[in-house]
Protein backbone atom coordinates (compact mmCIF):
# COMPACT_ATOMS: atom_id res chain seq x y z
CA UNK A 1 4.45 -14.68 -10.27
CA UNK A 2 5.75 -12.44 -7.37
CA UNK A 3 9.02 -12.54 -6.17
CA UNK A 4 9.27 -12.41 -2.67
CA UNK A 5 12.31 -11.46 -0.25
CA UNK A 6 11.81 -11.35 3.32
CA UNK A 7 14.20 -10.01 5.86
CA UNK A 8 14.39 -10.17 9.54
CA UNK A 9 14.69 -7.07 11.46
CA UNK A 10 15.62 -6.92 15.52
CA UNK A 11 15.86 -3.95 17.07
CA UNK A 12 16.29 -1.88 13.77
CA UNK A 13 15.70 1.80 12.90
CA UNK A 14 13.66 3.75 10.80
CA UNK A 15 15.05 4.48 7.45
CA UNK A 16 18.07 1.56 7.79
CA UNK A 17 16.45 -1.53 6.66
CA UNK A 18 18.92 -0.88 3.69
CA UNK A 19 16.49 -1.41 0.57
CA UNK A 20 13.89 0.72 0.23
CA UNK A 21 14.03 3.43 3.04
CA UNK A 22 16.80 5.10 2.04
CA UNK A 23 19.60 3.77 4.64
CA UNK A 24 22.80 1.90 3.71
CA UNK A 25 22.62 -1.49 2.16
CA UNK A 26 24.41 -2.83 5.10
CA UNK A 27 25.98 -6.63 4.75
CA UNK A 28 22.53 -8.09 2.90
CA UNK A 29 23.42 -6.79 -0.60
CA UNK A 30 19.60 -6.55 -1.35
CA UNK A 31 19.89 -2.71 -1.69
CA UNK A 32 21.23 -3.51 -5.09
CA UNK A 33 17.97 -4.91 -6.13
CA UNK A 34 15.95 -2.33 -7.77
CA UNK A 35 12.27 -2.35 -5.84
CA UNK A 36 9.36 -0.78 -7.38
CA UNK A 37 7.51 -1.52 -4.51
CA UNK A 38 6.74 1.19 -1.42
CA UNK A 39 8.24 0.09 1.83
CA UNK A 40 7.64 1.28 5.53
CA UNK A 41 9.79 0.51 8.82
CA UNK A 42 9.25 -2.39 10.17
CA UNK A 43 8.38 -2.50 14.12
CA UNK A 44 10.93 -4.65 16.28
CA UNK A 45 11.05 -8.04 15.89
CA UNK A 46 8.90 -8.02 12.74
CA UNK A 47 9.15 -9.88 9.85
CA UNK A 48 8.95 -7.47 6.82
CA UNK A 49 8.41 -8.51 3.35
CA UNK A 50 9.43 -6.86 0.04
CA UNK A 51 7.71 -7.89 -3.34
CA UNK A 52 9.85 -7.22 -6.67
CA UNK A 53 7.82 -7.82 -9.32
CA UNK A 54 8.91 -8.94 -12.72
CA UNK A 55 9.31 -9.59 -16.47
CA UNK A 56 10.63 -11.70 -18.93
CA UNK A 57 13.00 -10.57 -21.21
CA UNK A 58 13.84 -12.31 -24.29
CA UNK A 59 17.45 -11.83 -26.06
CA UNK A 60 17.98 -13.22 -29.28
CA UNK A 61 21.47 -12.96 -31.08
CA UNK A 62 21.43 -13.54 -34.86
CA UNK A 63 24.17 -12.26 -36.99
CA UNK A 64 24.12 -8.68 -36.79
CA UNK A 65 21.24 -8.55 -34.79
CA UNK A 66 20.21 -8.49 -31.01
CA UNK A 67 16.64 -8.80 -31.02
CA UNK A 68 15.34 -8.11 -27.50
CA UNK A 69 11.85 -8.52 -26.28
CA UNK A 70 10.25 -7.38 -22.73
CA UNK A 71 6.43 -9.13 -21.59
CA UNK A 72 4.37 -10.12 -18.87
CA UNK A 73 3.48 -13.26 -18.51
CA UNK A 74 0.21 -14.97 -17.04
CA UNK A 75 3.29 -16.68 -14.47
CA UNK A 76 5.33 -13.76 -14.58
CA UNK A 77 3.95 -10.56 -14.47
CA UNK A 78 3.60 -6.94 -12.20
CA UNK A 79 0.53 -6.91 -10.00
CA UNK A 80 -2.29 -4.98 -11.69
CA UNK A 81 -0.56 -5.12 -15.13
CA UNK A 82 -2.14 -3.77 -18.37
CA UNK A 83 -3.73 -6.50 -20.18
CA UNK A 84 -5.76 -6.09 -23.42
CA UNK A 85 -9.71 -6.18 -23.48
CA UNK A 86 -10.12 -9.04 -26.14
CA UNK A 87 -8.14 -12.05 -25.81
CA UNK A 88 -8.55 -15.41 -24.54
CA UNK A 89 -7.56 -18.67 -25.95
CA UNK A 90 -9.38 -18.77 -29.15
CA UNK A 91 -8.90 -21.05 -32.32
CA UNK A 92 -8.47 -17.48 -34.49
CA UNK A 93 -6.14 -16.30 -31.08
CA UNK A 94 -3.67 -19.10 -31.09
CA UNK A 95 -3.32 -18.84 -35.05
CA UNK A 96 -2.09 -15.33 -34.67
CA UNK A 97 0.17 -16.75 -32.04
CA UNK A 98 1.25 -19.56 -34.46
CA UNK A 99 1.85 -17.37 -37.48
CA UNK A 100 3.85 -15.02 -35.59
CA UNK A 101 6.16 -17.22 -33.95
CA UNK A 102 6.75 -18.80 -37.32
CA UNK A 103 7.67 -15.08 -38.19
CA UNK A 104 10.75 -15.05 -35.32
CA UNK A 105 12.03 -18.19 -36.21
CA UNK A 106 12.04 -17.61 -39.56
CA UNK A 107 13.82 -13.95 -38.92
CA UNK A 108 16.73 -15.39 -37.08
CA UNK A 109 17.31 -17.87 -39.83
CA UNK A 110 17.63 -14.88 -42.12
CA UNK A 111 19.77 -12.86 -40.08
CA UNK A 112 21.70 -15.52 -38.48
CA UNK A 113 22.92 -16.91 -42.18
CA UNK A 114 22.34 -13.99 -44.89
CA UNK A 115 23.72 -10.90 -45.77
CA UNK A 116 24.43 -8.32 -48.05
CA UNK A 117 24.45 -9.22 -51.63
CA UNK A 118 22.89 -12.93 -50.50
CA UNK A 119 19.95 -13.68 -53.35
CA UNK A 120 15.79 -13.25 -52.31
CA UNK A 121 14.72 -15.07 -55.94
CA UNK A 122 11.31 -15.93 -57.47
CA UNK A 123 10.84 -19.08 -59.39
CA UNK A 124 7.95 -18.07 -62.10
CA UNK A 125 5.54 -20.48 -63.70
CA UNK A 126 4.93 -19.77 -67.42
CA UNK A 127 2.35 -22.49 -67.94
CA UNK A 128 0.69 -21.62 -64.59
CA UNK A 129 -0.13 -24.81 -63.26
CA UNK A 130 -3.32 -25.96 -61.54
CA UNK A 131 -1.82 -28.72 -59.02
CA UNK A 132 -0.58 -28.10 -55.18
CA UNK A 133 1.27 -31.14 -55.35
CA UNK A 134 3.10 -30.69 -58.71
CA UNK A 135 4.36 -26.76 -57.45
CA UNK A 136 5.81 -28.82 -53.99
CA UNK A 137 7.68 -31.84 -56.38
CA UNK A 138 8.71 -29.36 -58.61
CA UNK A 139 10.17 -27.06 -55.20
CA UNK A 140 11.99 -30.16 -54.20
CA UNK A 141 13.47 -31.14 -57.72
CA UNK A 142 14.93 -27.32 -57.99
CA UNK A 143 16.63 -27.87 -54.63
CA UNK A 144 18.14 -31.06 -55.87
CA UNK A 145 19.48 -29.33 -59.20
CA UNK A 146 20.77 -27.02 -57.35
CA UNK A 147 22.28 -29.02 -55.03
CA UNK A 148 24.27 -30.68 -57.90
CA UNK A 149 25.09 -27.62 -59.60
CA UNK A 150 26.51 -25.50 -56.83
CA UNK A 151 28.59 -29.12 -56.00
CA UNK A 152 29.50 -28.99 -59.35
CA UNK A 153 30.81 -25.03 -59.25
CA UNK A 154 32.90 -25.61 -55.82
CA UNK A 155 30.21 -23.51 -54.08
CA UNK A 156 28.09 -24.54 -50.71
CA UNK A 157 24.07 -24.21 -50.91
CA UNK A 158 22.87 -22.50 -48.11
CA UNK A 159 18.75 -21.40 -48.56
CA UNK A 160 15.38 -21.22 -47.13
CA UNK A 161 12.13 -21.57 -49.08
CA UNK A 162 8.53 -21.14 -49.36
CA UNK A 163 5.75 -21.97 -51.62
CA UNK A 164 3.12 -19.04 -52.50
CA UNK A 165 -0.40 -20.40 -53.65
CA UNK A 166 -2.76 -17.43 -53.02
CA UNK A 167 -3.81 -17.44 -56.12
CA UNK A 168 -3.54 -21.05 -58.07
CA UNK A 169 -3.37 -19.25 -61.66
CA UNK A 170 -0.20 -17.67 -60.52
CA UNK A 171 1.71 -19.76 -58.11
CA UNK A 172 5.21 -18.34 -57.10
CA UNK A 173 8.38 -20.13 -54.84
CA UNK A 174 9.91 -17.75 -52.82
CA UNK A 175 14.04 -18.44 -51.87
CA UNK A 176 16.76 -16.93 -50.11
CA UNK A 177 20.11 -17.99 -51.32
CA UNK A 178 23.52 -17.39 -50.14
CA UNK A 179 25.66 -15.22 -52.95
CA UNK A 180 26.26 -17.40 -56.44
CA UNK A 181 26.05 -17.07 -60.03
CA UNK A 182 22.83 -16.24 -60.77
CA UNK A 183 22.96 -18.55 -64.24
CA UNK A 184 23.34 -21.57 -61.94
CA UNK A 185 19.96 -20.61 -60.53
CA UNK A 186 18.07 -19.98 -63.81
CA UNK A 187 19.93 -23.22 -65.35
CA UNK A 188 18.39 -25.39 -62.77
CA UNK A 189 15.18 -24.18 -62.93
CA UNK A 190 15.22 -24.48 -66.31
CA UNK A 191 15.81 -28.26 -65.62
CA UNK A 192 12.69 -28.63 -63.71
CA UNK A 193 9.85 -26.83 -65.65
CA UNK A 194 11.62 -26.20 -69.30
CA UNK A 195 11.75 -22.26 -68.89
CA UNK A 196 13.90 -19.81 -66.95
CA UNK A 197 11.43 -17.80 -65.42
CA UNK A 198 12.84 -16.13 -62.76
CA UNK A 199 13.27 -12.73 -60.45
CA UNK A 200 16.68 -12.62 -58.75
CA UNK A 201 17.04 -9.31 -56.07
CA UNK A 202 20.06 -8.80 -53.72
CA UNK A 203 19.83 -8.07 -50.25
CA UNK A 204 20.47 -5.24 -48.97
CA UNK A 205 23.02 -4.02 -46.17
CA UNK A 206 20.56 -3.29 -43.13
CA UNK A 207 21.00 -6.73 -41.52
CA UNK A 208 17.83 -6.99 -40.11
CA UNK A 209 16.10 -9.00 -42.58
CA UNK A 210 12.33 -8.67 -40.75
CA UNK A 211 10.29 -7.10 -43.52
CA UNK A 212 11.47 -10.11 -45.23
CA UNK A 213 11.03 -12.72 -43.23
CA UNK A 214 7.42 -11.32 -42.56
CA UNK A 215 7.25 -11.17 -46.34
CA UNK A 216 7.70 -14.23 -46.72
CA UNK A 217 5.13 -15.52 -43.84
CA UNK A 218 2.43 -13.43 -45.20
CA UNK A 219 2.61 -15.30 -48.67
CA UNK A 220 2.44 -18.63 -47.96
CA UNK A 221 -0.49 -18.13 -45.36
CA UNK A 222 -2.07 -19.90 -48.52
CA UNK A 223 0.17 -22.68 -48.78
CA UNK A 224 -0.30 -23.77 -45.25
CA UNK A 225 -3.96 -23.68 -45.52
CA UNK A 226 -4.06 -26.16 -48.58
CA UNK A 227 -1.60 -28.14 -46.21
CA UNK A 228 -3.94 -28.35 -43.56
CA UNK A 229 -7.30 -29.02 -45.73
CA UNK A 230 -4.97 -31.74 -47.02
CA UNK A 231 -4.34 -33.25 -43.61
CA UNK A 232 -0.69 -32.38 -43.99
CA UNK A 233 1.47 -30.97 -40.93
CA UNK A 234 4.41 -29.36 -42.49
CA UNK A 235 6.64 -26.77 -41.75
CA UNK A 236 5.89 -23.22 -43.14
CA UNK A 237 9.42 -22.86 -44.81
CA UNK A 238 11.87 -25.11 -45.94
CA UNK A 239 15.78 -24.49 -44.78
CA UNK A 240 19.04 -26.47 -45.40
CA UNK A 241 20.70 -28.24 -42.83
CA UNK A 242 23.76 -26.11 -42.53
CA UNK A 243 21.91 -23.27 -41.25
CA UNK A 244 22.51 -21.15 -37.45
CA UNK A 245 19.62 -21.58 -35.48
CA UNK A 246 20.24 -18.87 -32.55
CA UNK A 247 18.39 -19.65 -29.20
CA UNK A 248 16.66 -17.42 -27.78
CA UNK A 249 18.15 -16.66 -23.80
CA UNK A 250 15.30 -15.53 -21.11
CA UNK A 251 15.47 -13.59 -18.40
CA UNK A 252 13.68 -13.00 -15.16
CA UNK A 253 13.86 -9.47 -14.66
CA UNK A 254 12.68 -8.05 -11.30
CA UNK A 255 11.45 -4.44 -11.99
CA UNK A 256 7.77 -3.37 -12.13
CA UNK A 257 7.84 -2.56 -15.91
CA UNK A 258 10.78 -1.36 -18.86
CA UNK A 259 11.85 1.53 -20.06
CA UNK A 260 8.64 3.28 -22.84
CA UNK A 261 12.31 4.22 -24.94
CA UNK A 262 15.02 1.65 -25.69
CA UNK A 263 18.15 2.99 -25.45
CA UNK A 264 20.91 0.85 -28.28
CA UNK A 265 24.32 -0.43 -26.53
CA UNK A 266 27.66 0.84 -27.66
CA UNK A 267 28.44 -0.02 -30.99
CA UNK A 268 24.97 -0.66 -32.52
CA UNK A 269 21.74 1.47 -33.53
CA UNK A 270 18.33 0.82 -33.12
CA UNK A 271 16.44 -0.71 -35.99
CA UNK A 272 13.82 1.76 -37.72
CA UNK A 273 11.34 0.28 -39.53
CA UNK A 274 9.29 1.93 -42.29
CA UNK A 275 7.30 3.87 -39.89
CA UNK A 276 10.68 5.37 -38.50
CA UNK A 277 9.79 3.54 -35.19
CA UNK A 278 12.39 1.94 -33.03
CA UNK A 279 10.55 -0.31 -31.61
CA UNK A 280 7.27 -1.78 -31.22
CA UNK A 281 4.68 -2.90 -28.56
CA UNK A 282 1.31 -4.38 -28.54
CA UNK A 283 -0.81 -7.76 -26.09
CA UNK A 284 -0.24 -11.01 -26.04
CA UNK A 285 -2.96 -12.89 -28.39
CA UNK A 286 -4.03 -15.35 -25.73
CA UNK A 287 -3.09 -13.93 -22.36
CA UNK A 288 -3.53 -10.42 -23.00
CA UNK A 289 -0.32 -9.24 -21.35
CA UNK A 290 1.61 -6.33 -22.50
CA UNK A 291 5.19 -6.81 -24.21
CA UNK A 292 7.74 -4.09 -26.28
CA UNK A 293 10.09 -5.23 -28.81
CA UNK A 294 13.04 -3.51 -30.68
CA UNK A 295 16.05 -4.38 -32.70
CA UNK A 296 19.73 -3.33 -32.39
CA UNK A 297 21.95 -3.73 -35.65
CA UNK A 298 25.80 -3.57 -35.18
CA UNK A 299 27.25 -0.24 -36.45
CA UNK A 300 30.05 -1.12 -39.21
CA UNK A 301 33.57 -0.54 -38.20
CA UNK A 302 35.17 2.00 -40.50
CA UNK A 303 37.86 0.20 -42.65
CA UNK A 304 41.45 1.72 -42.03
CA UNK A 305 42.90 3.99 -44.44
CA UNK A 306 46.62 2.63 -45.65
CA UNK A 307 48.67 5.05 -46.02
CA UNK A 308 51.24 5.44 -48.74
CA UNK A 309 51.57 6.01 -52.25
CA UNK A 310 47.93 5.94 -54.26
């Protein structure tokens, strides 16, 4: 899509159209709208058009985070744009699509409602059972447990779950839990399958839980297979009700392309991931377009020093 402004010109000069050729703004205000486009003076009387071509930006705020993310569109994009050699709208194409979008939404959740010292634990199998079904009931009874037990304690269950079946011999539920006492978890597990079999890890202090969140995608790949050779349409993860769910805002942006090097606002840093990159980039699955992506992660405030006798 091409956005199109078109001004009127009678009897005006070379070089004071006001947008592009270098003269005043004068009383339109359109010489605030950054052009990439090449303009020329337009003879008397002429109608004279100016194209400012765009694209979408994507801001997503979740907890510490501002996630931002700059494509072209096949609606919205710069005439001529980059586009990749091999896409188009295949089955394998829009399962990449599906799985990553999964990824975002499941990322927000994460940073959105989970910090530092917040619980990533492993429920174990020591019997290693053989049946989908029985590892989803036996999911679903743990939550219920642990519903009753954290009730019980005076403390309020906030999680998100998935199932990992890659290999059936050695079946694993993946959790993030807000910050408790890690007996409660083991207890309740214990209630479910006779055994405490489990890994308990804290979270760590980055905010930007994406390497988890992607983590955690990657794994139950396998679950949502059996799920759809079953004829089953559910959800990748599981989440409690009391959970943010930050919208994503979008944004028309009329410039020819973005800035190849992010640049973090005051008060935050850029996210590097394990590369040391800052931010990443790639095409669209289906359409082919171009897009960047990169994270910002709110610097922590120094805490005051009291002053006075130690």
């Amino acid at each position: 899509m091409l956005l199109i402004f078109t001004l009127c010109f009678s009897g005006a000069k070379t070089g004071k159209a006001g947008v592009a050729g270098g003269g005043n703004s004068g009383s339109s205000g359109f010489g605030r709208i950054p052009s990439p486009c090449h303009s020329e003076a337009a003879p008397k009387g002429r109608r004279k058009e100016f194209l400012i071509m765009p694209y979408v930006k994507r801001t997503v705020v979740a907890g510490k985070v501002i996630e931002t993310k700059k494509e072209f569109t096949p609606r919205i994009h710069t005439k001529g744009a980059k586009r990749a050699r091999n896409f188009g709208n295949t089955e394998e194409a829009q399962q990449k699509v599906n799985e990553r979008k999964a990824e975002e939404k499941l990322r927000w959740l994460l940073n959105a409602n989970f910090s530092e010292n917040d619980l990533h634990v492993v429920l174990h199998y020591g019997d290693k059972p053989q049946d989908f079904e029985q590892i989803e009931e036996d999911a679903r009874k743990f939550l219920t447990v642990l519903k009753r037990e954290t009730k019980k304690a005076g403390t309020v269950l906030k999680y998100v779950l998935a199932i990992e079946t890659k290999r059936m011999s050695n079946p694993h539920i993946h959790i993030v839990l807000n910050d408790m006492d890690a007996k409660i978890i083991k207890d309740s597990w214990k209630k479910v399958i006779g055994n405490a079999y489990v890994s308990i890890t804290m979270l760590d202090d980055r905010g930007n839980h994406a390497d988890l969140a992607a983590y955690f995608i990657k794994e139950s790949k396998s679950t949502a297979k059996r799920w759809k050779e079953g004829k089953k349409h559910k959800k990748r993860f599981w989440c409690s009700q009391n959970l943010i769910h930050p919208e994503p805002v979008y944004e028309t942006i009329p410039a020819k392309s973005w800035k190849k090097e992010p640049k973090a606002r005051a008060g935050f840093a850029l996210y590097k991931n394990k590369e040391g990159e800052t931010f990443r980039s790639g095409f669209h699955e289906v359409s082919g377009y171009e897009w960047m992506e990169y994270f910002e992660v709110e610097i922590p405030k120094p805490k005051p020093i009291r002053k006075g006798r130690f």
